[in-house]
C-alpha atoms as a PDB file:
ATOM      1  CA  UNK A   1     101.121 118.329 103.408  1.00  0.00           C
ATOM      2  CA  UNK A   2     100.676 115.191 101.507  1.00  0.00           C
ATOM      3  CA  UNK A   3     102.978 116.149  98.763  1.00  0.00           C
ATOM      4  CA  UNK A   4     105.498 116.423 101.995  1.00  0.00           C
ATOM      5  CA  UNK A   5     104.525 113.235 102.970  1.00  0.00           C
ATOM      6  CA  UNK A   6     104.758 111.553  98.940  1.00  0.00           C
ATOM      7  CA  UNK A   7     107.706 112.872  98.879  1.00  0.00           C
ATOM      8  CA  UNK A   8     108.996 111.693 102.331  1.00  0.00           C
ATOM      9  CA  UNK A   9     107.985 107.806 101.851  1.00  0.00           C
ATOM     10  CA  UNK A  10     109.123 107.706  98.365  1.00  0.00           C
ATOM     11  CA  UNK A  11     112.764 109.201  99.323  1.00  0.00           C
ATOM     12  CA  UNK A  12     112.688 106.159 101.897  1.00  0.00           C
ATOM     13  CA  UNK A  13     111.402 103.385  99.577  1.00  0.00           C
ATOM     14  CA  UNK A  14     114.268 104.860  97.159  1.00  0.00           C
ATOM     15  CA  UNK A  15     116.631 104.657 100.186  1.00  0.00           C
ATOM     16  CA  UNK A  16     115.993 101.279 100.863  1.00  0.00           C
ATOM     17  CA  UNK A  17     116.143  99.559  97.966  1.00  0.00           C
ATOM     18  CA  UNK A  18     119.804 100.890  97.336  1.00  0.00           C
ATOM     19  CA  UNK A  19     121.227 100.568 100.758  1.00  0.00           C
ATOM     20  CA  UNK A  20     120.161  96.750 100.293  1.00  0.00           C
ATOM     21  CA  UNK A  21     121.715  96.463  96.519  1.00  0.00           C
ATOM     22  CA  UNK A  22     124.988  98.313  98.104  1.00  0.00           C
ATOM     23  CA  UNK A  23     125.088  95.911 100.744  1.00  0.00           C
ATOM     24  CA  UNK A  24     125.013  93.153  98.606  1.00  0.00           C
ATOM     25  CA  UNK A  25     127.302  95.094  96.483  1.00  0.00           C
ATOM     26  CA  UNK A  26     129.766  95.039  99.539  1.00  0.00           C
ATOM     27  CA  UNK A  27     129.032  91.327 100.701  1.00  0.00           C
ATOM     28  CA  UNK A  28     128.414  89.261  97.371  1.00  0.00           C
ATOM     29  CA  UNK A  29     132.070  89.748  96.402  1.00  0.00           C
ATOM     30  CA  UNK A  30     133.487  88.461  99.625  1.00  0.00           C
ATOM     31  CA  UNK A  31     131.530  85.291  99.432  1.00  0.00           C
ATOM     32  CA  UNK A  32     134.271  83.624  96.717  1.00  0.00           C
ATOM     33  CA  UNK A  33     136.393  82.215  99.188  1.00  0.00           C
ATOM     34  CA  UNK A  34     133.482  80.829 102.103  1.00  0.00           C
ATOM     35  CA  UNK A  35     132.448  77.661 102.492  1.00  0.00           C
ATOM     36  CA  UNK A  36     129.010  77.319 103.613  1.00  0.00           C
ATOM     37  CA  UNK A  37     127.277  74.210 106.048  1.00  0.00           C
ATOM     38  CA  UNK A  38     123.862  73.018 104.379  1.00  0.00           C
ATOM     39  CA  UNK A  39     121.898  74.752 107.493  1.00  0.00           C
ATOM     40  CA  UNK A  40     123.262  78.297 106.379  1.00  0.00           C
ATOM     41  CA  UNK A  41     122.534  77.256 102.470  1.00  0.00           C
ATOM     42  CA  UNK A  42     119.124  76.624 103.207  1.00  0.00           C
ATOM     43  CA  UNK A  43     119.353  79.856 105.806  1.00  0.00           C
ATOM     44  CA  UNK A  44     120.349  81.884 102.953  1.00  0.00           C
ATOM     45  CA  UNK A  45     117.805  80.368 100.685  1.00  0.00           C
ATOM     46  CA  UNK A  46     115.054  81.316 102.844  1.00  0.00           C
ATOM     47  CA  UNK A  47     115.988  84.917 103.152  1.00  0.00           C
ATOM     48  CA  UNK A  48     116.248  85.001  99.181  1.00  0.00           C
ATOM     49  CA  UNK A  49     112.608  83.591  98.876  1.00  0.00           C
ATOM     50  CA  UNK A  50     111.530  86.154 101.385  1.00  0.00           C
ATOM     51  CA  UNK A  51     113.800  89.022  99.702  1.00  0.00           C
ATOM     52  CA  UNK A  52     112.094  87.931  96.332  1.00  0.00           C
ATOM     53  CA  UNK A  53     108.669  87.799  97.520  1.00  0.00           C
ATOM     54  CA  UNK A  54     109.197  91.420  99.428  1.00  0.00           C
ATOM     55  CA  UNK A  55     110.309  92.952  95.814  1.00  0.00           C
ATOM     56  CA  UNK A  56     107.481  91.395  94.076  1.00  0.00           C
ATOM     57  CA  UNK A  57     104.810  92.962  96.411  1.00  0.00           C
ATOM     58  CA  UNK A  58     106.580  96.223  95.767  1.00  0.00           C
ATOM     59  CA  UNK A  59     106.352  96.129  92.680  1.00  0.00           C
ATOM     60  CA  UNK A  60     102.751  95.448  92.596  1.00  0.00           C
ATOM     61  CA  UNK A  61     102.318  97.637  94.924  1.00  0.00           C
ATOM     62  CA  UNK A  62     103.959 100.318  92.867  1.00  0.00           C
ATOM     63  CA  UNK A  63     102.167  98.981  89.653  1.00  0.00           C
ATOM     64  CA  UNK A  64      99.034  98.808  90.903  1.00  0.00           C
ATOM     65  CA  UNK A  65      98.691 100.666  94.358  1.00  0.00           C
ATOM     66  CA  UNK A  66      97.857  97.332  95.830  1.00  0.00           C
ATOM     67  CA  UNK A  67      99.792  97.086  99.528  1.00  0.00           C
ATOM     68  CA  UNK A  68      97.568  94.447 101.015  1.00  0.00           C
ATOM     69  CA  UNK A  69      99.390  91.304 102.469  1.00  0.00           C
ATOM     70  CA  UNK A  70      98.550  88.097 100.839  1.00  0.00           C
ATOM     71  CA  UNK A  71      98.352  85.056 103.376  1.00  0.00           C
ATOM     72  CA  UNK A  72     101.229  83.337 101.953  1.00  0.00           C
ATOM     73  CA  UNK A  73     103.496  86.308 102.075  1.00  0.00           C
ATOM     74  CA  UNK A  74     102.878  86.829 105.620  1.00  0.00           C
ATOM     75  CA  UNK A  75     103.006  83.350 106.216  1.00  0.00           C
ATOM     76  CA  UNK A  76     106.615  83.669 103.776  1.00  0.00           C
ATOM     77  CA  UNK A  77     107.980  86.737 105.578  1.00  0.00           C
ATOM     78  CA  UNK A  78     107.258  84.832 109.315  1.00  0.00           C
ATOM     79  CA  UNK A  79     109.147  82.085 108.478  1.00  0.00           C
ATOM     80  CA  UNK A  80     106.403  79.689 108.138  1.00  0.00           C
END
């Protein structure tokens, strides 16, 4: 049952990760011709720092089974 269950969240982290890179994949190259304000640079901005911190907790957590929340990445991923 847990090899079921390995098998099940690791098809999903998989998943994930490339339905956000094809998304991008879809969106980045549309971006050539928009102008953005300031308020949706620095809107943008934010969700980058949150998108980088997200990937660099997976990682760890991949790397080194850790999954625990540090305080500034929950703080980070609330928009604080």
């Amino acid at each position: 049952m847990r090899q079921i269950e390995h098998t099940i969240e690791y098809l999903d982290l998989v998943g994930s990760c490339h339905s956000y890179v094809a998304a991008l994949g879809r969106l980045v190259p549309r971006l050539r011709s928009q102008e953005f304000t300031e308020d949706e640079h620095e809107t943008v901005r934010r969700g980058i720092a949150k998108v980088r911190a997200a990937a660099d907790w997976l990682e760890s957590a991949v790397d080194n089974g850790e999954s625990t929340l540090g305080e500034q990445l929950v703080q980070l991923l609330k928009g604080e």
